[in-house]
N, C-alpha and C. Protein backbone atom coordinates (compact mmCIF):
# COMPACT_ATOMS: atom_id res chain seq x y z
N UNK A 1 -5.58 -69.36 -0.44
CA UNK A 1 -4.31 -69.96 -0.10
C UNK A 1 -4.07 -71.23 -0.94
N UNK A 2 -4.88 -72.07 -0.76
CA UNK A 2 -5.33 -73.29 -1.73
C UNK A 2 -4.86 -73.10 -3.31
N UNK A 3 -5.41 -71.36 -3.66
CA UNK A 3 -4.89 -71.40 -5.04
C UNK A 3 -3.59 -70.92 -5.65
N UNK A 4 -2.85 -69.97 -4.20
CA UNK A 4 -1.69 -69.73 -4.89
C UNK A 4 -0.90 -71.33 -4.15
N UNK A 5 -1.17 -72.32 -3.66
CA UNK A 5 -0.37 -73.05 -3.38
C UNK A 5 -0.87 -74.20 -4.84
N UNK A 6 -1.53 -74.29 -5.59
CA UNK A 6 -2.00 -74.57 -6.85
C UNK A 6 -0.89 -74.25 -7.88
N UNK A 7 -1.02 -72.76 -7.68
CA UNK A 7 -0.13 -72.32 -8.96
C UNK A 7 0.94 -72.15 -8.83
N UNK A 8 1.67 -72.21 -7.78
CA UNK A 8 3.11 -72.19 -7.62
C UNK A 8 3.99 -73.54 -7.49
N UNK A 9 2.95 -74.95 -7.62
CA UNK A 9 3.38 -76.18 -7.50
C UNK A 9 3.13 -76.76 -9.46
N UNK A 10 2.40 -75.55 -9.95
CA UNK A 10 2.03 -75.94 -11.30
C UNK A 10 3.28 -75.59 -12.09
N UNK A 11 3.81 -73.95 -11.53
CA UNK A 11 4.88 -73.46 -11.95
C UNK A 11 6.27 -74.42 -11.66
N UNK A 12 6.44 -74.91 -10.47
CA UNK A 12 7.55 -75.52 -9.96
C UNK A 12 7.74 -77.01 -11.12
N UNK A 13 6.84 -77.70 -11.18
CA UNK A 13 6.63 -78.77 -11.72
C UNK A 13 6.99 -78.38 -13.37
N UNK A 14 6.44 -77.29 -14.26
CA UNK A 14 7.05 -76.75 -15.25
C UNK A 14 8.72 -76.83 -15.26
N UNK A 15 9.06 -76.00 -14.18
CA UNK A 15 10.02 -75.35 -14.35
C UNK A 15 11.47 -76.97 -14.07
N UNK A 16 11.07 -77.95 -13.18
CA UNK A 16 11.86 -78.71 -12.95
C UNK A 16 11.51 -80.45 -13.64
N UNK A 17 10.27 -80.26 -14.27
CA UNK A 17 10.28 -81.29 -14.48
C UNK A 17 10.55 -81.93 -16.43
N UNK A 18 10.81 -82.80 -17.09
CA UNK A 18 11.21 -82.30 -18.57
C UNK A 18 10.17 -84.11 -18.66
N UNK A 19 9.81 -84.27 -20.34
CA UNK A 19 8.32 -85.03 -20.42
C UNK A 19 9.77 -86.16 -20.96
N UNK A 20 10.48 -85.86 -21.88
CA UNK A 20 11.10 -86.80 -22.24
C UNK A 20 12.44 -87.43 -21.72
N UNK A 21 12.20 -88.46 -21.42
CA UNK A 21 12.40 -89.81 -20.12
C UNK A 21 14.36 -90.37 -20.38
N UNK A 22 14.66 -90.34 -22.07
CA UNK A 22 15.68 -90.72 -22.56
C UNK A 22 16.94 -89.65 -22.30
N UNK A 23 17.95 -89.90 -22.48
CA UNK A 23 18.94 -89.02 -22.22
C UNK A 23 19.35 -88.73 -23.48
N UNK A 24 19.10 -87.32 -23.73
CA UNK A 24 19.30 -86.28 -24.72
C UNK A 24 20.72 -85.61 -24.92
N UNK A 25 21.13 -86.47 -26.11
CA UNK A 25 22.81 -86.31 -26.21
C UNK A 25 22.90 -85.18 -27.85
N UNK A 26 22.09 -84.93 -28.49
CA UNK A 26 21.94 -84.37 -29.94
C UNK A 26 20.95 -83.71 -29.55
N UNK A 27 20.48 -82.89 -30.95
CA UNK A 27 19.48 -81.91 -31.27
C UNK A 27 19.62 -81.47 -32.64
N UNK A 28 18.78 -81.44 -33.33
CA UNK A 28 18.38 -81.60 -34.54
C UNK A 28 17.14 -80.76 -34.41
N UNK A 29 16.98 -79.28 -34.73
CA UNK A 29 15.56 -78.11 -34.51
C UNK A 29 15.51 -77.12 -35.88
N UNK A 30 14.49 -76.94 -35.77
CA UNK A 30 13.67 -75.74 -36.35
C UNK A 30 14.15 -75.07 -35.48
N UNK A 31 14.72 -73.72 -35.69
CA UNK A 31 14.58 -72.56 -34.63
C UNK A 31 13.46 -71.48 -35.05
N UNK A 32 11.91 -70.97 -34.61
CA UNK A 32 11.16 -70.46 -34.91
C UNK A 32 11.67 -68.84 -34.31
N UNK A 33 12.61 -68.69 -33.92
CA UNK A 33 12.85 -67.70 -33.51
C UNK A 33 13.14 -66.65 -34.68
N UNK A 34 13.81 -67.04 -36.13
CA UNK A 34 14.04 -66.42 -36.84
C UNK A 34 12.41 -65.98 -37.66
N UNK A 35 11.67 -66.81 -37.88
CA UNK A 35 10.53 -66.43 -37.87
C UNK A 35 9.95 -65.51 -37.45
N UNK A 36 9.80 -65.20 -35.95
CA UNK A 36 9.20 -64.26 -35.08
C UNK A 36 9.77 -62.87 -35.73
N UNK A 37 11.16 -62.75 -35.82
CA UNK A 37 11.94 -61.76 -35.92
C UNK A 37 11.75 -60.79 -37.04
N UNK A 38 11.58 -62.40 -38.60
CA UNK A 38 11.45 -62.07 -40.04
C UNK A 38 9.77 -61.63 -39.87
N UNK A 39 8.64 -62.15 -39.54
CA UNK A 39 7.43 -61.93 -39.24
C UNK A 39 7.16 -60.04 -38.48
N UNK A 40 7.69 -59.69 -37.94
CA UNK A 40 7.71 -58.74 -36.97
C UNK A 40 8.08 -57.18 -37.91
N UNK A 41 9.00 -58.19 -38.95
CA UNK A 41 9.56 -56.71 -40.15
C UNK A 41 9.38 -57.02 -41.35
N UNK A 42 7.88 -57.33 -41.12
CA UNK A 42 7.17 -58.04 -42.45
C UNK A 42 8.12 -58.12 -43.61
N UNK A 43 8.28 -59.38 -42.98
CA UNK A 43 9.19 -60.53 -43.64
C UNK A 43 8.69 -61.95 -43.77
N UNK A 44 9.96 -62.68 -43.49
CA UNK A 44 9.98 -64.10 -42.95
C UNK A 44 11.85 -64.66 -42.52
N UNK A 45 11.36 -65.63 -42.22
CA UNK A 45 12.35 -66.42 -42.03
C UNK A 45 12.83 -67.68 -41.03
N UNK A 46 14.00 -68.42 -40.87
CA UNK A 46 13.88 -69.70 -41.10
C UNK A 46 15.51 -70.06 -40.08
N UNK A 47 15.19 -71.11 -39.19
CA UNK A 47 16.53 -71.17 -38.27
C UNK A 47 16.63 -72.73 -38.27
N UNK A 48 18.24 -73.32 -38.65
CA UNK A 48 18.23 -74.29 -38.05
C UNK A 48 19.07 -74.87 -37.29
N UNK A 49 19.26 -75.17 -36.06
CA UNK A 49 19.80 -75.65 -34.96
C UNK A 49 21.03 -77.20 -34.90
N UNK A 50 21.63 -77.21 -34.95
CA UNK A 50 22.31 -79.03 -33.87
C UNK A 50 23.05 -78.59 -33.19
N UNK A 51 23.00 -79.56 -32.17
CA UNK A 51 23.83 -79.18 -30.64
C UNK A 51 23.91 -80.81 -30.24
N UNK A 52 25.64 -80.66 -30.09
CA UNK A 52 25.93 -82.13 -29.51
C UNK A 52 26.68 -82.31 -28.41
N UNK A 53 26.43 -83.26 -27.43
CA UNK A 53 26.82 -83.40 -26.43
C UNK A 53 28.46 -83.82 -26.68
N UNK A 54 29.19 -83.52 -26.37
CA UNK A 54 30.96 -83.62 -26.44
C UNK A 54 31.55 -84.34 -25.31
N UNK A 55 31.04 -84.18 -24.04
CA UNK A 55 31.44 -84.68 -22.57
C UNK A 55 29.81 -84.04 -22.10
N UNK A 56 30.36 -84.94 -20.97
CA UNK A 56 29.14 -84.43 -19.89
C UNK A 56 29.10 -83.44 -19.46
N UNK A 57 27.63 -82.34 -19.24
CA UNK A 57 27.69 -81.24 -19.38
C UNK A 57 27.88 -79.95 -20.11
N UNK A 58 29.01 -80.58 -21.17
CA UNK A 58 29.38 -79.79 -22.33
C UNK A 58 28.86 -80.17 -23.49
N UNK A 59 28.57 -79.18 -24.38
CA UNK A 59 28.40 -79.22 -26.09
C UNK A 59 28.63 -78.09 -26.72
N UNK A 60 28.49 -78.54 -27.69
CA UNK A 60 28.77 -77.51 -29.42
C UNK A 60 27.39 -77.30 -29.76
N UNK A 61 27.40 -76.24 -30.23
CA UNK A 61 25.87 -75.93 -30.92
C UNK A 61 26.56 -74.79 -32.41
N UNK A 62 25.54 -75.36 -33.39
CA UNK A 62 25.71 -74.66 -34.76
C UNK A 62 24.64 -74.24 -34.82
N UNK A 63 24.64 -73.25 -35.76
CA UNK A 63 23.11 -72.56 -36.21
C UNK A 63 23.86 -72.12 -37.17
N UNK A 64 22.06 -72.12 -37.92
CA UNK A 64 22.25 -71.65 -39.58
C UNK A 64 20.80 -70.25 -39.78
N UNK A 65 20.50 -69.64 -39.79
CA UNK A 65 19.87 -68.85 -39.85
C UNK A 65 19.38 -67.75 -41.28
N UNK A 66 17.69 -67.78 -41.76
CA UNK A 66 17.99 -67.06 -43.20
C UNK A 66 16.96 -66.15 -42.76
N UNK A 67 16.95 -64.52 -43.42
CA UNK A 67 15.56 -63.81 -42.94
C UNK A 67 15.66 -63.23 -44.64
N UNK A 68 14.24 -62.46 -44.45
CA UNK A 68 14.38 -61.87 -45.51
C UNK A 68 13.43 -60.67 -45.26
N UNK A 69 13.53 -59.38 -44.91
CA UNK A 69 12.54 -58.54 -44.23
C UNK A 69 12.63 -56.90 -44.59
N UNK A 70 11.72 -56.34 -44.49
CA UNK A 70 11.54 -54.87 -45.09
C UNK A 70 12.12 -54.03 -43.57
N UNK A 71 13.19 -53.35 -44.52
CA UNK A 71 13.87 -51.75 -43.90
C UNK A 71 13.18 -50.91 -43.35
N UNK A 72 13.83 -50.11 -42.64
CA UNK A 72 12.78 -48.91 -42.49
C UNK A 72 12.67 -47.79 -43.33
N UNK A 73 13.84 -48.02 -44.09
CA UNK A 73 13.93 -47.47 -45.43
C UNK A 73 12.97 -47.66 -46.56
N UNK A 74 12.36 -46.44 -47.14
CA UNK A 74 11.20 -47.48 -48.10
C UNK A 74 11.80 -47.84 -49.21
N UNK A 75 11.05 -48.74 -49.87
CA UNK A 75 11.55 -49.92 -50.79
C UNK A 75 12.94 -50.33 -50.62
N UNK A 76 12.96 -50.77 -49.37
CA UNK A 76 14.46 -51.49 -49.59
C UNK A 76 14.51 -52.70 -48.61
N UNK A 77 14.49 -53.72 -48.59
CA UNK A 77 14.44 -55.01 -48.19
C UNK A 77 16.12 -55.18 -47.49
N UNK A 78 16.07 -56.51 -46.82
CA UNK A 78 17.16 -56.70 -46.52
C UNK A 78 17.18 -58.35 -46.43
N UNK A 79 18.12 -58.99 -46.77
CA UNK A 79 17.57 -60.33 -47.07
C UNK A 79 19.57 -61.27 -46.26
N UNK A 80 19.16 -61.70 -45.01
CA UNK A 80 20.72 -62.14 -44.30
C UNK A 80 20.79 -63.62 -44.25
N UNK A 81 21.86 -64.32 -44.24
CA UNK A 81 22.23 -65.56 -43.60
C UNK A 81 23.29 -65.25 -42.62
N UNK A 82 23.06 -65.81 -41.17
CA UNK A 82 23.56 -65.92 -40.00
C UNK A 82 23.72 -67.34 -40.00
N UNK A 83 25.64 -67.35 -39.33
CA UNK A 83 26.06 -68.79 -38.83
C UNK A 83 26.39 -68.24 -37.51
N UNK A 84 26.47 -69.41 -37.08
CA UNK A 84 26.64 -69.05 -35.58
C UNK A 84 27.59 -70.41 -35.22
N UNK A 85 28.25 -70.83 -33.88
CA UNK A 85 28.99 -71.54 -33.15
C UNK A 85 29.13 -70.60 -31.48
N UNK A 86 28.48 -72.20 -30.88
CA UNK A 86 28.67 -72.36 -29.44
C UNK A 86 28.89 -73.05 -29.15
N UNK A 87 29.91 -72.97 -27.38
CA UNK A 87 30.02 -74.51 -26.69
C UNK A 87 28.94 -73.62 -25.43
N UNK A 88 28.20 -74.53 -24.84
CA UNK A 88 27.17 -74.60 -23.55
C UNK A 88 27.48 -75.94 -22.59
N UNK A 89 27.73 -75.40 -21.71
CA UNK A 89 27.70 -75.73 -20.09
C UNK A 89 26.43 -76.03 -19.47
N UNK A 90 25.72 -77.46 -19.12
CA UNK A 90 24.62 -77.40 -18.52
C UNK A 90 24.65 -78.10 -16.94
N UNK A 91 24.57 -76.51 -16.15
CA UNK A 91 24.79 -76.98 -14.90
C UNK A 91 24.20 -78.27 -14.14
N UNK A 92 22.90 -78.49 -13.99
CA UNK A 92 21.93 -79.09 -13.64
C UNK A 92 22.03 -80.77 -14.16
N UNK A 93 22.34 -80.30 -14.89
CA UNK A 93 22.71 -81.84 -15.95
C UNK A 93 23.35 -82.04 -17.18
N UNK A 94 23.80 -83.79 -16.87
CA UNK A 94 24.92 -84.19 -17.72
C UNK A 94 24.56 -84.16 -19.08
N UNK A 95 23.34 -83.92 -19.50
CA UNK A 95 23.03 -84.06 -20.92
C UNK A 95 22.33 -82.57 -21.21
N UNK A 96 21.21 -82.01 -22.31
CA UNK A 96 21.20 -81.40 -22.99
C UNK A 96 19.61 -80.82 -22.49
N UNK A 97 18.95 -80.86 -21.11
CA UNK A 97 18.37 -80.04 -20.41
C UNK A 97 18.40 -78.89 -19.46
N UNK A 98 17.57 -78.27 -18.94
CA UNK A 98 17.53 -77.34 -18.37
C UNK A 98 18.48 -76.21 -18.11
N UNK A 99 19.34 -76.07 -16.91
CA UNK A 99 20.21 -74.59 -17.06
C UNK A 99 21.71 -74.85 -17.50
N UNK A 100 21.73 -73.96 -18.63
CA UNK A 100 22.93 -73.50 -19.36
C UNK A 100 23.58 -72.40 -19.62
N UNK A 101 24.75 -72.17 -19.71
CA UNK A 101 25.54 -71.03 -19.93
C UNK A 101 26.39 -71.48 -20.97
N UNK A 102 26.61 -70.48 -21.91
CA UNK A 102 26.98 -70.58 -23.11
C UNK A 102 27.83 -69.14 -23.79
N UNK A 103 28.93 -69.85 -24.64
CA UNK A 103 29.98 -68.58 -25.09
C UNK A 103 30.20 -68.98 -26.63
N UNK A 104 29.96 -67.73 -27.64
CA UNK A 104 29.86 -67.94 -29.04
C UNK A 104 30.69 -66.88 -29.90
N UNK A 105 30.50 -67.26 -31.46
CA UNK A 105 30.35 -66.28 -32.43
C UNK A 105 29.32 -66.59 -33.38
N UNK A 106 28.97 -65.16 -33.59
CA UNK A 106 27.64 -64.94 -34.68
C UNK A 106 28.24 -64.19 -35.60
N UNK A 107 27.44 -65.04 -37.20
CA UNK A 107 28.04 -63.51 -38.16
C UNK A 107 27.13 -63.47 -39.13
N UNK A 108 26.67 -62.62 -39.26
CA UNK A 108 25.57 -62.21 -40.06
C UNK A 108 26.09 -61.67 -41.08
N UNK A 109 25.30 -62.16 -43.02
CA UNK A 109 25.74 -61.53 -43.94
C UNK A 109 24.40 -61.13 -44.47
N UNK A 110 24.79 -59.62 -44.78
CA UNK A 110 23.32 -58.91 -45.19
C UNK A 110 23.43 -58.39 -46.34
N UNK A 111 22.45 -58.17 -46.98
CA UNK A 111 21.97 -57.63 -48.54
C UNK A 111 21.24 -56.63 -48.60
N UNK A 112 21.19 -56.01 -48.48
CA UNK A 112 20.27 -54.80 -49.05
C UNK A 112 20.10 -54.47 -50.77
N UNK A 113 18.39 -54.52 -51.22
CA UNK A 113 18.07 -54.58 -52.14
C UNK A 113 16.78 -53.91 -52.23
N UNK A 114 15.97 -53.55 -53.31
CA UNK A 114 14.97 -52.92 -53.51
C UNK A 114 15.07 -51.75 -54.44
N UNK A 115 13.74 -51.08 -54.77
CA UNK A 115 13.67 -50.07 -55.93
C UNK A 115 13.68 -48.71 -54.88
N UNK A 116 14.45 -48.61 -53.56
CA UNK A 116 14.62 -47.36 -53.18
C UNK A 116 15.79 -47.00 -53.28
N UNK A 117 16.21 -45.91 -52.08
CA UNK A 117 17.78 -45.63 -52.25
C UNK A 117 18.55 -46.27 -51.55
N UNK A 118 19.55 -46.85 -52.29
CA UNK A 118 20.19 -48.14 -52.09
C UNK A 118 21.63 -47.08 -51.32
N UNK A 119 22.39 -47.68 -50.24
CA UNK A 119 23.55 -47.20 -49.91
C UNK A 119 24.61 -47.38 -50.94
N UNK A 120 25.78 -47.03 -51.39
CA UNK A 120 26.94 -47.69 -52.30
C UNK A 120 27.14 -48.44 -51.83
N UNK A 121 27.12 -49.29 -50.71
CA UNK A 121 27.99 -50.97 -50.95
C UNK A 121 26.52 -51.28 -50.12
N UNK A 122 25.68 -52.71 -50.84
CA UNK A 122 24.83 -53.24 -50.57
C UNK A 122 25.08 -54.00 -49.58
N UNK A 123 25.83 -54.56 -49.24
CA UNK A 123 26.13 -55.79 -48.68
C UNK A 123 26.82 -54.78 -47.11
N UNK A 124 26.75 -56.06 -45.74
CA UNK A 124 27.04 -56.09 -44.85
C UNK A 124 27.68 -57.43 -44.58
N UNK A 125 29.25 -57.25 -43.27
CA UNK A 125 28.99 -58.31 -42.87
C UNK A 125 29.42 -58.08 -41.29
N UNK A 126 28.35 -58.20 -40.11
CA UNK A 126 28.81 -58.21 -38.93
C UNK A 126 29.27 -59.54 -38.12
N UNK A 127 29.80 -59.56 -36.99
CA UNK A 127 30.70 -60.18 -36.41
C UNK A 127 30.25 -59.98 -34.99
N UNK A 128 29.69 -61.19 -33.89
CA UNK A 128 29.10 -60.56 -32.67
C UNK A 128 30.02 -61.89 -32.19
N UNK A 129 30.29 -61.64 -30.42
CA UNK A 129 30.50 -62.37 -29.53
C UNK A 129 29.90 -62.27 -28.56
N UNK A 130 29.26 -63.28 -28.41
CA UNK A 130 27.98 -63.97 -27.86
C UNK A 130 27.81 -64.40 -26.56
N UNK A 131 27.42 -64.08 -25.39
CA UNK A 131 27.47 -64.64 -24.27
C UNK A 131 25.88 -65.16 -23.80
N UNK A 132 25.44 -66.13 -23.01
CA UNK A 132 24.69 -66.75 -23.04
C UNK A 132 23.84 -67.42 -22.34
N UNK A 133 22.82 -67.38 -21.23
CA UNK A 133 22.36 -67.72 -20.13
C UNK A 133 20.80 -68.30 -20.11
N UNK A 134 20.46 -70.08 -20.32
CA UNK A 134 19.39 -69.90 -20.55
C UNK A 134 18.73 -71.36 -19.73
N UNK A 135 17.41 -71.74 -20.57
CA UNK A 135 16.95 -72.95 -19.61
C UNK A 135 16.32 -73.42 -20.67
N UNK A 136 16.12 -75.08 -21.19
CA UNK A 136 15.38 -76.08 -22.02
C UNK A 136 14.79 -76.76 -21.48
N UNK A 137 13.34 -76.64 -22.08
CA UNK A 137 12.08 -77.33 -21.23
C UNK A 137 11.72 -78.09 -22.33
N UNK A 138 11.41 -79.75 -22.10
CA UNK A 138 10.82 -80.24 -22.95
C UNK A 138 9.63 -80.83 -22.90
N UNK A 139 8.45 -79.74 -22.74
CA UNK A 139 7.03 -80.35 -22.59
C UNK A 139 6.27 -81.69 -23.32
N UNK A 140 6.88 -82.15 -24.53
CA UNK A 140 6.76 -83.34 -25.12
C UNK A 140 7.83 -83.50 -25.93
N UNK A 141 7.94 -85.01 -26.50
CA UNK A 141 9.14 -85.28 -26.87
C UNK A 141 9.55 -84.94 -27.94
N UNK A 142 9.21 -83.83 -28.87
CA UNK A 142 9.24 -83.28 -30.21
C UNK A 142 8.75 -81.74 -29.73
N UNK A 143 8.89 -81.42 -28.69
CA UNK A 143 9.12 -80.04 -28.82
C UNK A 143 9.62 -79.62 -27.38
N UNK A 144 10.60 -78.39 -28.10
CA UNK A 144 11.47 -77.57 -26.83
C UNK A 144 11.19 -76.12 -26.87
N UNK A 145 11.62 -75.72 -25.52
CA UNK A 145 11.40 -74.66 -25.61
C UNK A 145 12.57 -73.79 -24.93
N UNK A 146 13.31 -73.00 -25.79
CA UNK A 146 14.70 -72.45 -25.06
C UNK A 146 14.04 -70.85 -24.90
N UNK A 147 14.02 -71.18 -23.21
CA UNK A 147 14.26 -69.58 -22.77
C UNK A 147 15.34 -68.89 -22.18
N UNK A 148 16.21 -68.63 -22.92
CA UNK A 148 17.25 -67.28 -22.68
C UNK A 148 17.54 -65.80 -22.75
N UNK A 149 18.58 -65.21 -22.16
CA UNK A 149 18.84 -63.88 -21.98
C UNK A 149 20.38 -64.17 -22.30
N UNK A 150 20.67 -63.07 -22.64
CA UNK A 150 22.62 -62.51 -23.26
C UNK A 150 23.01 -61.88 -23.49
N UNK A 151 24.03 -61.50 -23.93
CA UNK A 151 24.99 -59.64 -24.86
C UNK A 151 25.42 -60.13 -25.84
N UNK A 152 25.34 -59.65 -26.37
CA UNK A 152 25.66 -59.75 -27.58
C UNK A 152 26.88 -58.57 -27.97
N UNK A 153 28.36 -58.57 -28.35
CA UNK A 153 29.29 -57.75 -28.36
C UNK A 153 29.67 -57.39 -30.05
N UNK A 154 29.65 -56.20 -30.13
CA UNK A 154 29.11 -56.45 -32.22
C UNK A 154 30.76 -55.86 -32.51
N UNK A 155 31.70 -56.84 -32.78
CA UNK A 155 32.63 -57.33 -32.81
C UNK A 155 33.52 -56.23 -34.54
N UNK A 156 32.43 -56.20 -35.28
CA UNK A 156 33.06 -55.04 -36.68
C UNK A 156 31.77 -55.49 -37.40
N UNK A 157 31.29 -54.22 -38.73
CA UNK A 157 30.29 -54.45 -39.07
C UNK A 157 28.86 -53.65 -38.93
N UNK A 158 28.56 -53.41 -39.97
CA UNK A 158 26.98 -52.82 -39.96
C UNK A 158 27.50 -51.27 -40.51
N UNK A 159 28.46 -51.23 -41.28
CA UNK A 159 28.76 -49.34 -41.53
C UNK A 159 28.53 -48.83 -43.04
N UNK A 160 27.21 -50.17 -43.61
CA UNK A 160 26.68 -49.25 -44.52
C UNK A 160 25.05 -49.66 -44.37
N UNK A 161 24.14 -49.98 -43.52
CA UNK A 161 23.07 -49.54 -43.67
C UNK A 161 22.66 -48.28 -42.60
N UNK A 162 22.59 -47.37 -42.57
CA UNK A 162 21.59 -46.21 -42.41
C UNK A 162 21.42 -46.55 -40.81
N UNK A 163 20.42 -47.52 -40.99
CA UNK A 163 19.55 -47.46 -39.43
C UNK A 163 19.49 -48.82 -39.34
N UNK A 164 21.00 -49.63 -39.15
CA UNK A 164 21.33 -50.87 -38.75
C UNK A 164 20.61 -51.18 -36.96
N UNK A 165 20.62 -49.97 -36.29
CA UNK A 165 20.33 -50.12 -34.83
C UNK A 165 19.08 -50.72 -34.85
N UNK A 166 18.36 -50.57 -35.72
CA UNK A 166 16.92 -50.60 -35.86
C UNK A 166 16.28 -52.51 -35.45
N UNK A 167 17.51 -53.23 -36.35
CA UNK A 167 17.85 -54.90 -36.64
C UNK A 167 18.63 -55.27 -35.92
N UNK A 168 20.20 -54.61 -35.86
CA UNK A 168 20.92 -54.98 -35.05
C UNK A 168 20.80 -55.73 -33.70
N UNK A 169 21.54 -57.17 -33.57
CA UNK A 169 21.52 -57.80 -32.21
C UNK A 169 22.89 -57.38 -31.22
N UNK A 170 23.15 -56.13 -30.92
CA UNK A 170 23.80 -55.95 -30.49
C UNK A 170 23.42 -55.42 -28.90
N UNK A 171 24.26 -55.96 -27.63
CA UNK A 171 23.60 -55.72 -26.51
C UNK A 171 22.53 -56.52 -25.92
N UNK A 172 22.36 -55.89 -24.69
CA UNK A 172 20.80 -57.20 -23.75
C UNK A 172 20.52 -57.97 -25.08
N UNK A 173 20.12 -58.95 -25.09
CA UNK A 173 19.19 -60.19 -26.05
C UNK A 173 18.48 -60.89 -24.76
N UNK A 174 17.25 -61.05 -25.24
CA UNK A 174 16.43 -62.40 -24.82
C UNK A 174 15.48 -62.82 -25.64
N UNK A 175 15.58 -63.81 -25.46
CA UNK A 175 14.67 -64.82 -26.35
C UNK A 175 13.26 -65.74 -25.75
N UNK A 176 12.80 -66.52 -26.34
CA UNK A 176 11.84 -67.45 -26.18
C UNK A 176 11.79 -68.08 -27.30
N UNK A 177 12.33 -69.60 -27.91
CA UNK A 177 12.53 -70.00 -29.16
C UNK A 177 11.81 -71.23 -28.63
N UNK A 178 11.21 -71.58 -30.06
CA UNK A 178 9.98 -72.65 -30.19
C UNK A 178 10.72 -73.66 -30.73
N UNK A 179 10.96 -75.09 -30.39
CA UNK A 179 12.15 -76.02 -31.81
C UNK A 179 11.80 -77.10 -31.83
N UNK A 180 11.30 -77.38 -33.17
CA UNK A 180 10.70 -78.47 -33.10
C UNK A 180 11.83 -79.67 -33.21
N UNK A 181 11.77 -80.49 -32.98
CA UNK A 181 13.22 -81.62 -32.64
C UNK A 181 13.07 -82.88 -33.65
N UNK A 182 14.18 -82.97 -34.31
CA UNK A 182 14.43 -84.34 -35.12
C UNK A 182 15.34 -85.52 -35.17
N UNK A 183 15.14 -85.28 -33.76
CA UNK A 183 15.78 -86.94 -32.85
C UNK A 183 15.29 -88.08 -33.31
């Protein structure tokens, strides 16, 4: 009894408590999430984040996003830059912690390249609208951790690679993004 009343006060304390003390009006991140993604389709790649507080409760968030990762197609790579724009709602609080809801657009521009068989038009460009439900934990003061879930609505786009479904963020999304902060 002792130990699930241990671990459920360890969890609670996670979940409600944040390490850094100042009121968090900006954000300035690494998003490692594009990493995971580019890493996963032996690749790489590279995300970067600001999100500013506008009013209380409310902000804007930009993202810049680059991958560069192998098809399922052989020899054919695919190499994108994703921009993105959001405003987020954080219920809980007036500044730039814990629970948020959030409404966007994403647009991804893709390349397809390599010594296989290439489609006639290399290039992609999709168009998503973004919906958004998540929570920011800041276990120390240089690092966050955004865990969210969303849909993603794929708005036009993706009608010349093959087996776009394969990459495609279209539909359920969830995440777990690592960001390192340059406040």
């Amino acid at each position: 009894m002792m130990r699930k009343l241990f671990i459920v006060s360890v969890i609670m304390s996670l979940c409600f408590a944040t390490y850094a003390e100042d009121r968090i009006t900006h954000l300035f991140s690494f998003d490692l999430n594009y990493a995971r993604i580019g890493l996963t389709n032996n690749g790489w790649g590279l995300g970067l984040v600001y999100e500013q507080l506008v009013i209380d409760h409310l902000s804007v968030k930009g993202e810049f996003g680059h991958m560069t990762f192998k098809t399922t197609v052989e020899d054919i790579y695919c190499t994108t830059v994703n921009l993105a724009l959001f405003t987020q709602y954080y219920f809980l609080n007036p500044d730039l912690k814990n629970l948020y809801f959030g409404l966007g657009i994403s647009t991804d521009f893709l390349n397809y390249f390599g010594s296989g068989v290439l489609p006639d038009k290399t290039n992609d460009t999709i168009i998503y609208f973004c919906s958004i439900l998540g929570w920011k934990y800041y276990p120390f003061p240089k690092l966050l951790f955004d865990l969210n879930t969303g849909y993603n609505f794929i708005i036009s786009g993706a009608e010349n690679y093959p087996n776009f479904d394969k990459y495609g963020k279209g539909g359920f999304q969830y995440s777990i993004s690592i960001k390192y902060l340059f406040n």
